[in-house]
N, C-alpha and C. Protein backbone atom coordinates (compact mmCIF):
# COMPACT_ATOMS: atom_id res chain seq x y z
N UNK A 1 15.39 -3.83 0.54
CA UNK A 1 14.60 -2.67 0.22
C UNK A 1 13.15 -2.96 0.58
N UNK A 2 12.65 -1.96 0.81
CA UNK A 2 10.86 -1.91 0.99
C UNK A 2 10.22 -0.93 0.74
N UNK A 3 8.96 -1.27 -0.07
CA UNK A 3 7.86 -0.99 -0.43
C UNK A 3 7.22 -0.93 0.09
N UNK A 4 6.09 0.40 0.32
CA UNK A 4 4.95 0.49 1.22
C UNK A 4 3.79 0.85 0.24
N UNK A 5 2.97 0.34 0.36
CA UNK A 5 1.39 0.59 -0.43
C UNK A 5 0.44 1.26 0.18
N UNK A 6 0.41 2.53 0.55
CA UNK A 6 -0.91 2.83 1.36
C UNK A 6 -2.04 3.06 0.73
N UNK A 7 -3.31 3.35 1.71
CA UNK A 7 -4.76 2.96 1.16
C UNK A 7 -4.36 4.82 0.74
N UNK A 8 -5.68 5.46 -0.14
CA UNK A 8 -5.38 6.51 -0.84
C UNK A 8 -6.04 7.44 0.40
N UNK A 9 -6.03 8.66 0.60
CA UNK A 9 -6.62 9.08 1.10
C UNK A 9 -7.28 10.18 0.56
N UNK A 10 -6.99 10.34 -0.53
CA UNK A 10 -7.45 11.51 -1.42
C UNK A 10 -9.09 11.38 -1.66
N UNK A 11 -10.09 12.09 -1.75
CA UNK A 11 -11.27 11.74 -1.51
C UNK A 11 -11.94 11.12 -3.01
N UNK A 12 -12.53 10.26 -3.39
CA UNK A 12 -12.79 9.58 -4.31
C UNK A 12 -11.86 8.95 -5.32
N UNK A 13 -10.92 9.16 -4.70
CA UNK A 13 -9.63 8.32 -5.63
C UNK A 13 -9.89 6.83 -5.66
N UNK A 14 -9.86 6.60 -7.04
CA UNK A 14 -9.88 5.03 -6.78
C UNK A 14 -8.39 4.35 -7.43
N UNK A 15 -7.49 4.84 -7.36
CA UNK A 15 -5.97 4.15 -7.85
C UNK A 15 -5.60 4.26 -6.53
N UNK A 16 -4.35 2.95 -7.20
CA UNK A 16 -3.34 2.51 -6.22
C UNK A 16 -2.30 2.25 -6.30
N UNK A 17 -1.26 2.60 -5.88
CA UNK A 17 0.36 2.83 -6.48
C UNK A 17 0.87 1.14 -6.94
N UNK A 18 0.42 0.01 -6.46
CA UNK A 18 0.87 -0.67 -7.37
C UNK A 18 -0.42 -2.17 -6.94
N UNK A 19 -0.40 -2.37 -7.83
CA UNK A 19 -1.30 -3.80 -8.03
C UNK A 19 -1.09 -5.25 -8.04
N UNK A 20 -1.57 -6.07 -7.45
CA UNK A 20 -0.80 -7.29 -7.05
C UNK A 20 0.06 -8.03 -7.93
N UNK A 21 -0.24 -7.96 -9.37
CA UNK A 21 0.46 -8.27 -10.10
C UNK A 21 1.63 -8.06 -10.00
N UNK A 22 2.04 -6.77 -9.72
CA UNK A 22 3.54 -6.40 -10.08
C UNK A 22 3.74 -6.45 -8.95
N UNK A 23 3.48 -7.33 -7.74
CA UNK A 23 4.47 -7.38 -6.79
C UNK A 23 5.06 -8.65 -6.86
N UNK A 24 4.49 -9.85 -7.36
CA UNK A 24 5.75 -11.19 -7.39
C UNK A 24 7.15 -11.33 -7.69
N UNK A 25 6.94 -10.01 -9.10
CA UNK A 25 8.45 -9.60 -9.54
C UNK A 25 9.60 -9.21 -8.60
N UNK A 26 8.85 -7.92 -7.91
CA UNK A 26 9.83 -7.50 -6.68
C UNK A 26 9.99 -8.62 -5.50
N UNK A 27 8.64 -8.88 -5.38
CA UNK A 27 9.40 -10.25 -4.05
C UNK A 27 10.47 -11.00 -4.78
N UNK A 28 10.25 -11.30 -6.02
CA UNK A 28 10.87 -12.40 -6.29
C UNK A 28 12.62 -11.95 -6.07
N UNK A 29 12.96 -10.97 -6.23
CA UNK A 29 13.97 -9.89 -6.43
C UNK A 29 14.27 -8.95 -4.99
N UNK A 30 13.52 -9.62 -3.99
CA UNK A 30 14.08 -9.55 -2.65
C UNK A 30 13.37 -8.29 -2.15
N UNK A 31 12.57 -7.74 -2.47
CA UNK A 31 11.73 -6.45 -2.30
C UNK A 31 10.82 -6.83 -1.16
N UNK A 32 10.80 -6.65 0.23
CA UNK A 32 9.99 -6.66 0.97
C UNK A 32 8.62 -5.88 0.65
N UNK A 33 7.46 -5.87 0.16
CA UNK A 33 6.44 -5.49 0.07
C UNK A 33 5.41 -5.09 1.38
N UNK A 34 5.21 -3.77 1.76
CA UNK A 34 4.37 -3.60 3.19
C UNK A 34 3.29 -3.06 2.41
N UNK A 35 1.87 -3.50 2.80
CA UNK A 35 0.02 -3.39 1.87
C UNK A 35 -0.73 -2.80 3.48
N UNK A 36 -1.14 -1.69 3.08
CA UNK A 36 -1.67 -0.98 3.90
C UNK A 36 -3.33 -2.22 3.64
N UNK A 37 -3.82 -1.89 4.83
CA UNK A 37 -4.88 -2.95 4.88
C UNK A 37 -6.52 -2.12 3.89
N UNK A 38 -6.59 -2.37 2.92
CA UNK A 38 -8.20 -1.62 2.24
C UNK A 38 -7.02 -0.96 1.10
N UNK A 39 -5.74 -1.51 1.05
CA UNK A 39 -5.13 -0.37 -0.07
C UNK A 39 -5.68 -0.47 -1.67
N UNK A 40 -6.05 -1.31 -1.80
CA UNK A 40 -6.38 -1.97 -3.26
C UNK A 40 -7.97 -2.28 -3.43
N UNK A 41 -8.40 -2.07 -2.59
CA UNK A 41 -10.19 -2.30 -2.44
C UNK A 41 -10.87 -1.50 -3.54
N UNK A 42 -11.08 0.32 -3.43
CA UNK A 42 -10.92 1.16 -4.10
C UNK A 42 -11.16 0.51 -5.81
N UNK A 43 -9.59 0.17 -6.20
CA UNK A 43 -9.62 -0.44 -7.61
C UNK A 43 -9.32 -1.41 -7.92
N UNK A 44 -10.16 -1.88 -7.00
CA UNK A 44 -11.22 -3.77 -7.26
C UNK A 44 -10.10 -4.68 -7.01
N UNK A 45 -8.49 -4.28 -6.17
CA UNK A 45 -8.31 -5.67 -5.75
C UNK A 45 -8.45 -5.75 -4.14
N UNK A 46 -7.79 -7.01 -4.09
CA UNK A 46 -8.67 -7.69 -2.46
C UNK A 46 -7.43 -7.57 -1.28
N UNK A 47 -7.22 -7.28 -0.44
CA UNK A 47 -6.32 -7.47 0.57
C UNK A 47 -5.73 -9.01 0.09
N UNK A 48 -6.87 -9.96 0.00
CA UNK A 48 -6.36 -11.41 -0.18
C UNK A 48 -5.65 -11.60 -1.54
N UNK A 49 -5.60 -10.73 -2.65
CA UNK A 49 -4.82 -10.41 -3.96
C UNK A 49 -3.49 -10.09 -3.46
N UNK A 50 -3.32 -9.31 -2.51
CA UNK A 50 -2.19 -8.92 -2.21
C UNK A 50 -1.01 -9.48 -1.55
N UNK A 51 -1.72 -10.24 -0.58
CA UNK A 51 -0.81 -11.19 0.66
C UNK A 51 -0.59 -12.71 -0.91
N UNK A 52 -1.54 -12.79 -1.31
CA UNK A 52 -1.29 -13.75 -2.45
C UNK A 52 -0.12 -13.84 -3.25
N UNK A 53 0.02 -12.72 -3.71
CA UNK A 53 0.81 -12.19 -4.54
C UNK A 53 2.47 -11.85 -3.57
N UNK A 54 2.30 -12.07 -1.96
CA UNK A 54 3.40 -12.22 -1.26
C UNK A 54 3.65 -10.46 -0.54
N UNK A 55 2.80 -9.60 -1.00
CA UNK A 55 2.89 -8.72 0.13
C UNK A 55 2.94 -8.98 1.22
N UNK A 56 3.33 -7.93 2.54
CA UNK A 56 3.25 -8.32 4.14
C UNK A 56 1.98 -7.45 4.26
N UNK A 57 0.94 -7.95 5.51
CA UNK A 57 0.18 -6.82 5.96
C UNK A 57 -0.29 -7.32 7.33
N UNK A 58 1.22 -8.05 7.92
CA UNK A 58 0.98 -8.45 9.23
C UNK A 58 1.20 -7.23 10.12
N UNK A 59 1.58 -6.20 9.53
CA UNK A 59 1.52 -4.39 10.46
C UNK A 59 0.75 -3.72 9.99
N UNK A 60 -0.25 -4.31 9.37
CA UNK A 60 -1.46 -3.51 9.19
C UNK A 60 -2.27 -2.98 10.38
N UNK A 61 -1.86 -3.07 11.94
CA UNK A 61 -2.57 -2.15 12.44
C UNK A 61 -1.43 -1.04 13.29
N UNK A 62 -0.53 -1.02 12.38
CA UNK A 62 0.49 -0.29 12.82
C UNK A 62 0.48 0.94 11.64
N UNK A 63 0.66 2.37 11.95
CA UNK A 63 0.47 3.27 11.02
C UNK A 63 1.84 2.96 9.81
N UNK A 64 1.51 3.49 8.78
CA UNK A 64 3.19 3.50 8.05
C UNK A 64 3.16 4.89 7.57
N UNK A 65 2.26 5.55 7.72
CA UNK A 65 2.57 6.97 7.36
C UNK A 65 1.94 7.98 8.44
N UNK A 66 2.32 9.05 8.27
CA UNK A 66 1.71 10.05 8.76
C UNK A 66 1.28 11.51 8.41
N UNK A 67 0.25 11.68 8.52
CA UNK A 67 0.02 13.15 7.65
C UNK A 67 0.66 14.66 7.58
N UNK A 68 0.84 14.96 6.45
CA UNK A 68 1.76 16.51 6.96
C UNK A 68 0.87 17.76 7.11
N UNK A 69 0.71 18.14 8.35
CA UNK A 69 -0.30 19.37 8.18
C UNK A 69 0.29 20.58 6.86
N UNK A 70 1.43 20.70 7.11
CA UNK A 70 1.43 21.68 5.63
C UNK A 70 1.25 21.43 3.79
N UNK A 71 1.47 20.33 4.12
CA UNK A 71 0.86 19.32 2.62
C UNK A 71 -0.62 19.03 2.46
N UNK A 72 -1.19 19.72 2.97
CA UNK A 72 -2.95 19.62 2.37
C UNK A 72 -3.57 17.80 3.30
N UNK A 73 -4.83 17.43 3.05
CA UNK A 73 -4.96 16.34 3.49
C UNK A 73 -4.71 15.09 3.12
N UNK A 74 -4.29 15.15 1.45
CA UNK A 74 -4.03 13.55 0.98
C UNK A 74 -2.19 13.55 0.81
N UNK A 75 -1.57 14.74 1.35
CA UNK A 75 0.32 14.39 1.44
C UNK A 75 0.36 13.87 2.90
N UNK A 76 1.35 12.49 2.11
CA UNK A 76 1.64 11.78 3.36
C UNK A 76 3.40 11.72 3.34
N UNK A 77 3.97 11.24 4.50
CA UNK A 77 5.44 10.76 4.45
C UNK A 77 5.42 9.78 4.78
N UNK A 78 6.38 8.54 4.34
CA UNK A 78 7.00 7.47 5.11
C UNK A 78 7.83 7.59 6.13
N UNK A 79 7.64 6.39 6.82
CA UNK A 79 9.18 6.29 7.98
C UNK A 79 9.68 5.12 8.12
């Protein structure tokens, strides 16, 4: 299974769907973790919190989402 973390795009949002903490659990439990690169900056954690904690963000310059023009500007989808 995998997890994707993207950065927010909503305008002054400072949350983030999950925090480095709670990702050791899921790695530990076989959860591939994908960390959009600046996803956790926002609310004060570090890209380097994240890969720490065993996220991937070696496709961080690869998109993981894309925007839906009929969903306003901060709805996104995965693929």
């Amino acid at each position: 299974m995998k997890v994707a973390v993207a950065k927010e795009s909503y305008p002054e949002e400072r949350r983030v769907a999950l925090v480095p903490a709670a990702i050791k659990p899921l790695v530990k439990k076989g959860v591939e973790v994908l960390i959009e690169t600046g996803a956790g900056v926002a609310a004060g954690f570090s890209d380097d919190a994240y890969r720490e904690a065993g996220a991937d963000d070696r496709h961080a310059g690869r998109c993981l989402c894309r925007r839906l023009p009929a969903g306003g500007p901060h709805l996104r989808r995965w693929w």
